[in-house]
C-alpha atoms as a PDB file:
ATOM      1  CA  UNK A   1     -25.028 -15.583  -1.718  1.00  0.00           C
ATOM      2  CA  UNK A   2     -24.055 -18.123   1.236  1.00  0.00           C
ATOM      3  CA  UNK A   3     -23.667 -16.142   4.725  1.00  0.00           C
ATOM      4  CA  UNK A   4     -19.860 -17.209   5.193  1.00  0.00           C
ATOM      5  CA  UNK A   5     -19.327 -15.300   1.952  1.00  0.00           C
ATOM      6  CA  UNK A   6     -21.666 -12.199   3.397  1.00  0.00           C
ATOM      7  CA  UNK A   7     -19.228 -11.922   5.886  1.00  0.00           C
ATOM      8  CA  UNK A   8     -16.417 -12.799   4.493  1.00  0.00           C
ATOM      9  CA  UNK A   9     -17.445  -9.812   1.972  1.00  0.00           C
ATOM     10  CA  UNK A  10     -18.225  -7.483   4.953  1.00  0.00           C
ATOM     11  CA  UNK A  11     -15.170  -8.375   6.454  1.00  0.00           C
ATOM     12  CA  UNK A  12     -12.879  -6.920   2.868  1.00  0.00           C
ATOM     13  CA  UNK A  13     -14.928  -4.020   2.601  1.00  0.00           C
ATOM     14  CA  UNK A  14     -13.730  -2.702   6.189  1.00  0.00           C
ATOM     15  CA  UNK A  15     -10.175  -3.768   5.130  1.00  0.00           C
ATOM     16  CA  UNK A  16     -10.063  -2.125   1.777  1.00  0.00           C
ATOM     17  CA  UNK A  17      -9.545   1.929   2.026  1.00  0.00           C
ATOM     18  CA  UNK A  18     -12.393   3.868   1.462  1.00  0.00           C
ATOM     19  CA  UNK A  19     -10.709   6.089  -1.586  1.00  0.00           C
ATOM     20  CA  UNK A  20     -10.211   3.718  -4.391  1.00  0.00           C
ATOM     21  CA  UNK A  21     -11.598   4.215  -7.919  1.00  0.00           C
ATOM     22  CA  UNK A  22     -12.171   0.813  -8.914  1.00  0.00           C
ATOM     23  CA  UNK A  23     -13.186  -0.020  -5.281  1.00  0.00           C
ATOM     24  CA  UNK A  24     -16.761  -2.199  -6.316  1.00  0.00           C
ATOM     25  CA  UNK A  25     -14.679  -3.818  -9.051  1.00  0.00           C
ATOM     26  CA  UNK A  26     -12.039  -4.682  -6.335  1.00  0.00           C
ATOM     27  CA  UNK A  27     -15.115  -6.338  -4.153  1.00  0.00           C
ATOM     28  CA  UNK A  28     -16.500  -7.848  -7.568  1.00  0.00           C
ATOM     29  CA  UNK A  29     -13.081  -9.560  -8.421  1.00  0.00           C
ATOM     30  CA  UNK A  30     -12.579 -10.913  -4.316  1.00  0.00           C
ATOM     31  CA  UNK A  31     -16.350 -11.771  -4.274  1.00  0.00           C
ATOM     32  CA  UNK A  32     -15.946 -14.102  -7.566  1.00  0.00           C
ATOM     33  CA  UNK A  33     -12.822 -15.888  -6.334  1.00  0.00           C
ATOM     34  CA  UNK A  34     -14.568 -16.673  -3.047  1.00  0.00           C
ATOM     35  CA  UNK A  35     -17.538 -18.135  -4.481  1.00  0.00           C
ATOM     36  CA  UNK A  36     -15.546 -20.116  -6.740  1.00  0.00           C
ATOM     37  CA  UNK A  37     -13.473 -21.240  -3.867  1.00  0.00           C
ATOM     38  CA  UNK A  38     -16.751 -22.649  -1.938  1.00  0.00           C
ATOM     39  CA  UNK A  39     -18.105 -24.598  -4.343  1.00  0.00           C
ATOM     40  CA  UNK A  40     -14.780 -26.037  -5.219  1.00  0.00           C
ATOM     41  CA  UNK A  41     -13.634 -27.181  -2.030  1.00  0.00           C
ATOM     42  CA  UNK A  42     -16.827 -27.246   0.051  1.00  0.00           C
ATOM     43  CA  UNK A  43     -16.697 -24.959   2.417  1.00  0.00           C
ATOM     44  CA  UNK A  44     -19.165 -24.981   5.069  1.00  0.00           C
ATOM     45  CA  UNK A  45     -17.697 -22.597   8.034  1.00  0.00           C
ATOM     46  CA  UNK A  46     -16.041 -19.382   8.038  1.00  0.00           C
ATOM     47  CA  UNK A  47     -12.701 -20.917   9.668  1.00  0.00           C
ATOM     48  CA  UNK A  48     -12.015 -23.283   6.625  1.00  0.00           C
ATOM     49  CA  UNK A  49     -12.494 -20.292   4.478  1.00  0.00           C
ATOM     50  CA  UNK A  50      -9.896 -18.571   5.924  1.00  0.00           C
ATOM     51  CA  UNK A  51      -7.567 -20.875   6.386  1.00  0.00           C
ATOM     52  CA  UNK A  52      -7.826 -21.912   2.639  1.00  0.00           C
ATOM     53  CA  UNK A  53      -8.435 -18.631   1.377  1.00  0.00           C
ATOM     54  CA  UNK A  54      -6.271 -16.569   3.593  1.00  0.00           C
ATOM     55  CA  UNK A  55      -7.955 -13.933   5.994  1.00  0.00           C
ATOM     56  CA  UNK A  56      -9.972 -10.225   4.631  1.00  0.00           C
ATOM     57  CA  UNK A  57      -6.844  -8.419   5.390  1.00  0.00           C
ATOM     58  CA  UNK A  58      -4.469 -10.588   3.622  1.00  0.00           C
ATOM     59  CA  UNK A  59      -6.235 -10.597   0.522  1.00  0.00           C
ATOM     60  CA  UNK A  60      -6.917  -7.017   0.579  1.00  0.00           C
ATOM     61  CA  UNK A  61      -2.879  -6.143   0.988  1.00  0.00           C
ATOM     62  CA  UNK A  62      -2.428  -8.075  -1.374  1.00  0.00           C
ATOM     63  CA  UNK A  63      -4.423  -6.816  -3.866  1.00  0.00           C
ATOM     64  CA  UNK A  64      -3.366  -3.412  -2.976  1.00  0.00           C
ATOM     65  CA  UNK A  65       0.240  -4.500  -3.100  1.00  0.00           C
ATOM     66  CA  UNK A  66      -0.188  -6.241  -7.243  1.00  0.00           C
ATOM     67  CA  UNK A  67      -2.043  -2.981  -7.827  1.00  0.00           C
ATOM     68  CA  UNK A  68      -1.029   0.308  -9.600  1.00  0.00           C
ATOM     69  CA  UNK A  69       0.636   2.575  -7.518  1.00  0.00           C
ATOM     70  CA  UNK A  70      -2.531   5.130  -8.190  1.00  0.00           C
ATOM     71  CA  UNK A  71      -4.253   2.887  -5.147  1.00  0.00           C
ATOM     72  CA  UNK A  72      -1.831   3.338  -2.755  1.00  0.00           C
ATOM     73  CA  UNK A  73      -0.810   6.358  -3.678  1.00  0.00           C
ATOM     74  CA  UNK A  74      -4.555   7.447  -2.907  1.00  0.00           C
ATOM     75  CA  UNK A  75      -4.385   5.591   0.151  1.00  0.00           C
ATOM     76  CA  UNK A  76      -1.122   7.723   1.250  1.00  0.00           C
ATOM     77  CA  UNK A  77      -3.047  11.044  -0.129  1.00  0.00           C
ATOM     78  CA  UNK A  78      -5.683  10.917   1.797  1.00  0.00           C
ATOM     79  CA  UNK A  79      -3.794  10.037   5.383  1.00  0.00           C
ATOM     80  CA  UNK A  80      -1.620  13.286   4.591  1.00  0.00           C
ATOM     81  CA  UNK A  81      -4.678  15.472   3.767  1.00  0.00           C
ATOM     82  CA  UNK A  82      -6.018  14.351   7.162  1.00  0.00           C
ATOM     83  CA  UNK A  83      -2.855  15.148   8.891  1.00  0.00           C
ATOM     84  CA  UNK A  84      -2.533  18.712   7.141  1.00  0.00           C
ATOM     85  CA  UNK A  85      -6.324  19.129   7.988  1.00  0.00           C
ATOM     86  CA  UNK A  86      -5.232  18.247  11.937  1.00  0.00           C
ATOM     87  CA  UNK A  87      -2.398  20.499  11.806  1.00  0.00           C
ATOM     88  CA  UNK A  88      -4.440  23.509  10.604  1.00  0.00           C
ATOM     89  CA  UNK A  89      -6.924  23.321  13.129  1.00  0.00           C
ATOM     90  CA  UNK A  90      -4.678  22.834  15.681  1.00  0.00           C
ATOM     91  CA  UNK A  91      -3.048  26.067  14.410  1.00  0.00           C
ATOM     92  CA  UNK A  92      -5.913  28.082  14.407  1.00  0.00           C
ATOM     93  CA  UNK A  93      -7.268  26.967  17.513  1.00  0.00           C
ATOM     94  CA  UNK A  94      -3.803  28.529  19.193  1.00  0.00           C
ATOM     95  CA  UNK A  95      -3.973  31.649  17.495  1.00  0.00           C
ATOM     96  CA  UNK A  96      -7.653  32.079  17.917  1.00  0.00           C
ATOM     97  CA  UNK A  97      -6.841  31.186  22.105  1.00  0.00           C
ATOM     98  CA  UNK A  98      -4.154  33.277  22.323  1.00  0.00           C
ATOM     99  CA  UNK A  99      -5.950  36.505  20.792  1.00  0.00           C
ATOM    100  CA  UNK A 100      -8.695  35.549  23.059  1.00  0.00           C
ATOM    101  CA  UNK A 101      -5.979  35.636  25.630  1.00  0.00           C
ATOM    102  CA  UNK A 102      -4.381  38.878  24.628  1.00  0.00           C
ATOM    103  CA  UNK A 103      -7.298  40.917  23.860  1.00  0.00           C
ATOM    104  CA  UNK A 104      -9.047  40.228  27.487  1.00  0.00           C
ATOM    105  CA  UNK A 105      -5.658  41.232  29.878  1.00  0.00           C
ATOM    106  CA  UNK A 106      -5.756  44.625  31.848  1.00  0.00           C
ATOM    107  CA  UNK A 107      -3.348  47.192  30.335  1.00  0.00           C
ATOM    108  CA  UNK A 108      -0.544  47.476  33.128  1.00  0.00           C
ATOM    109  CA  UNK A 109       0.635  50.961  31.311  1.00  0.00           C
ATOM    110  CA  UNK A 110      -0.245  54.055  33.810  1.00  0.00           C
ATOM    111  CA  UNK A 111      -0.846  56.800  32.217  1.00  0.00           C
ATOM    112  CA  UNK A 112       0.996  59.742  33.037  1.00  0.00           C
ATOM    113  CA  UNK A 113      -1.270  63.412  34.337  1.00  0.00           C
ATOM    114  CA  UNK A 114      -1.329  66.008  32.124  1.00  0.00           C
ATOM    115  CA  UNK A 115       0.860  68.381  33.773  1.00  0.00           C
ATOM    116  CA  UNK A 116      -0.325  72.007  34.109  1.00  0.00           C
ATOM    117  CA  UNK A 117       1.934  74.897  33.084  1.00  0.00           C
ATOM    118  CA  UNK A 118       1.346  78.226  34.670  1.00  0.00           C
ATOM    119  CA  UNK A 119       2.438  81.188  34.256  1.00  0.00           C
ATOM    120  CA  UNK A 120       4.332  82.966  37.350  1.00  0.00           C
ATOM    121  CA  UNK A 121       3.586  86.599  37.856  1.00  0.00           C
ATOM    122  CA  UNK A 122       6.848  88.937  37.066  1.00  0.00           C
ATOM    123  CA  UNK A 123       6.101  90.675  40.453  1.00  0.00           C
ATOM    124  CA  UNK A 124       8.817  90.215  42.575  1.00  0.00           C
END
């Protein structure tokens, strides 16, 4: 494999998400097209790649975009499960401050004195 390819391949795999089933057959089917696309045209730097091809993003969206919905709709799945994730720490780190909080202030409630009850003598 030529290097401009390498990188070009390098370059996909950080734009394509990380939760895909088919993900190496995704790289398999991008990798293919490139190499055909070299030896067709000649390509001999990175630049004319790109500007033939179109750049690693590009091709990735729009792979994504002609793909089932299951892609992106694993793509979406796993940005929400990070965001719930966020929110529940965030959640417990308040509660677990504020009981910290609570538990550790002095009790401002006096207690009140047993008061003693006597009895007075009937001598009077």
């Amino acid at each position: 494999m030529d290097t401009i390819e390498k990188k070009y391949i390098k370059m996909v795999k950080k734009c394509l998400p990380l939760r895909t089933d088919n993900r190496k057959e995704i790289i398999n089917i991008i990798q293919k097209g490139i190499h055909d696309y070299i030896l067709d045209y000649q390509i001999t730097d990175y630049n004319s790649l790109i500007t033939g091809f179109g750049s690693p993003q590009e091709i990735v969206d729009h792979y994504i975009d002609e793909s089932p919905s299951q892609l992106r709709l694993q793509r979406n799945t796993f940005t929400v499960l990070i965001m719930v994730f966020a929110f529940l720490l965030t959640c417990s780190i308040l509660i677990a401050v504020s009981y910290y909080y609570y538990d550790n202030t002095p009790s401002y409630i006096i207690e009140e004195s047993p008061v003693k009850t006597e009895t007075l003598p009937n001598e009077f």
